[in-house]
C-alpha atoms as a PDB file:
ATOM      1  CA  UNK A   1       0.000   0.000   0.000  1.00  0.00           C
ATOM      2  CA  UNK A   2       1.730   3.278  -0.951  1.00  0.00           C
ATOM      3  CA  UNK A   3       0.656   6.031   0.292  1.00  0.00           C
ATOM      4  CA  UNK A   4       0.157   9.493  -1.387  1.00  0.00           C
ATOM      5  CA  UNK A   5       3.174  12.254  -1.116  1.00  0.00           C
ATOM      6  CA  UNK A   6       0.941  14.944  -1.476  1.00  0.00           C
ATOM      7  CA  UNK A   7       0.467  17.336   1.125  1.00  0.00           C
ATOM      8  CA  UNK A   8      -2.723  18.714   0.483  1.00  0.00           C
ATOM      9  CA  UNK A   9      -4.210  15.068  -0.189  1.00  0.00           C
ATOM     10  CA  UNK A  10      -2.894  14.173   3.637  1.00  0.00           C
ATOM     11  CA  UNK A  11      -4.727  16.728   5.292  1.00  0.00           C
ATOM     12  CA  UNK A  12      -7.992  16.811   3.457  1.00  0.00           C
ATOM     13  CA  UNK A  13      -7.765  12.452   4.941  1.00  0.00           C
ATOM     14  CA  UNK A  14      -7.067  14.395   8.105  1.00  0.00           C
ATOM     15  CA  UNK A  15     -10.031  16.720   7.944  1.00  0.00           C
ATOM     16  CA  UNK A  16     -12.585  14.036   6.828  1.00  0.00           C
ATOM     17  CA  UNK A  17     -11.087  11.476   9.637  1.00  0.00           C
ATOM     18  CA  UNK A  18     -11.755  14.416  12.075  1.00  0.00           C
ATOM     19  CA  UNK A  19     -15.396  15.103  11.081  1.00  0.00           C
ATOM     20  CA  UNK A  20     -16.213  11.378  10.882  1.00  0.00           C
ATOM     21  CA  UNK A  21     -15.351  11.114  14.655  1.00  0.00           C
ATOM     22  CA  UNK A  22     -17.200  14.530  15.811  1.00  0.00           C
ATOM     23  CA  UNK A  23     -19.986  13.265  13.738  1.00  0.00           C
ATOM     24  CA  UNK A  24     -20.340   9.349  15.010  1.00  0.00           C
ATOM     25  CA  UNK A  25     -19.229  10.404  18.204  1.00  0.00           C
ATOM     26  CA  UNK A  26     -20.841  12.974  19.529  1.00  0.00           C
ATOM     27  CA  UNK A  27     -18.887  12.464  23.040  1.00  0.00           C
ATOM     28  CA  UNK A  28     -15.776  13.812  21.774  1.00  0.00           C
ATOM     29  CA  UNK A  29     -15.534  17.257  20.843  1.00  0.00           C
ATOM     30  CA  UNK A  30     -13.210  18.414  18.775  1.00  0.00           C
ATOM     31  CA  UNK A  31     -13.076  22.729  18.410  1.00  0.00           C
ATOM     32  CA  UNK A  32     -14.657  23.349  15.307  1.00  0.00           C
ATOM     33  CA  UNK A  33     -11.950  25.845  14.763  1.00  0.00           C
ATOM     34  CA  UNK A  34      -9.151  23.079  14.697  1.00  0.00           C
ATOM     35  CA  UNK A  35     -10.933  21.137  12.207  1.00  0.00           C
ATOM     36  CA  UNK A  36     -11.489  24.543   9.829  1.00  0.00           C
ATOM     37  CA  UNK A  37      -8.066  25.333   9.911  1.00  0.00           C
ATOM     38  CA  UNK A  38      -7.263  21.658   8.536  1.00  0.00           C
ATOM     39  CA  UNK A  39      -9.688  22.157   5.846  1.00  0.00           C
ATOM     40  CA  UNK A  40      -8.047  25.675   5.093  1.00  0.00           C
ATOM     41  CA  UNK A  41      -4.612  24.506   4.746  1.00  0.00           C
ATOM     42  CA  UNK A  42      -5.745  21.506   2.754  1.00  0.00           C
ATOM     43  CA  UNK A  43      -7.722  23.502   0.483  1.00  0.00           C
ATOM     44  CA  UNK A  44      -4.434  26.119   0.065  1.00  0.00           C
ATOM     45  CA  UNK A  45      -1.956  23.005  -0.132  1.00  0.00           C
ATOM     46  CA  UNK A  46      -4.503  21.099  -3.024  1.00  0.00           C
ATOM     47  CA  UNK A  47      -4.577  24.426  -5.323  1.00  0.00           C
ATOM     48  CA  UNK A  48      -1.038  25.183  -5.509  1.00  0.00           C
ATOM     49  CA  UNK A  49      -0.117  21.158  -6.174  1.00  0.00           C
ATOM     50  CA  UNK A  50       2.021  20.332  -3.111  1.00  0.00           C
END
C-alpha cells in the first residue's frame, strides 16, 4: 500500500477522519476551529499542487 506524497491530499484524509469522529461520536468534541483550519490549509496546499 503506498501512500500518497501529497500534502494537500494528507490533510484533506485528516479533515474528513476528524469530522467522521465529531460526527459518530458525539462524546468527543473536537473545536470546530481546529478542524477549519485543517480544511483551510488543505484547500491552500490542493490548489497550488504540493
Amino acid at each position: 500500500m503506498k501512500l500518497t506524497s501529497n500534502i494537500g491530499f494528507i490533510l484533506l484524509a485528516v479533515y474528513l477522519i476528524l469530522v467522521a469522529i465529531t460526527t459518530l461520536l458525539p462524546g468527543i468534541a473536537i473545536p470546530s476551529v481546529i478542524v477549519g483550519i485543517v480544511a483551510l490549509v488543505a484547500a491552500i496546499f490542493i490548489l497550488i499542487g504540493r
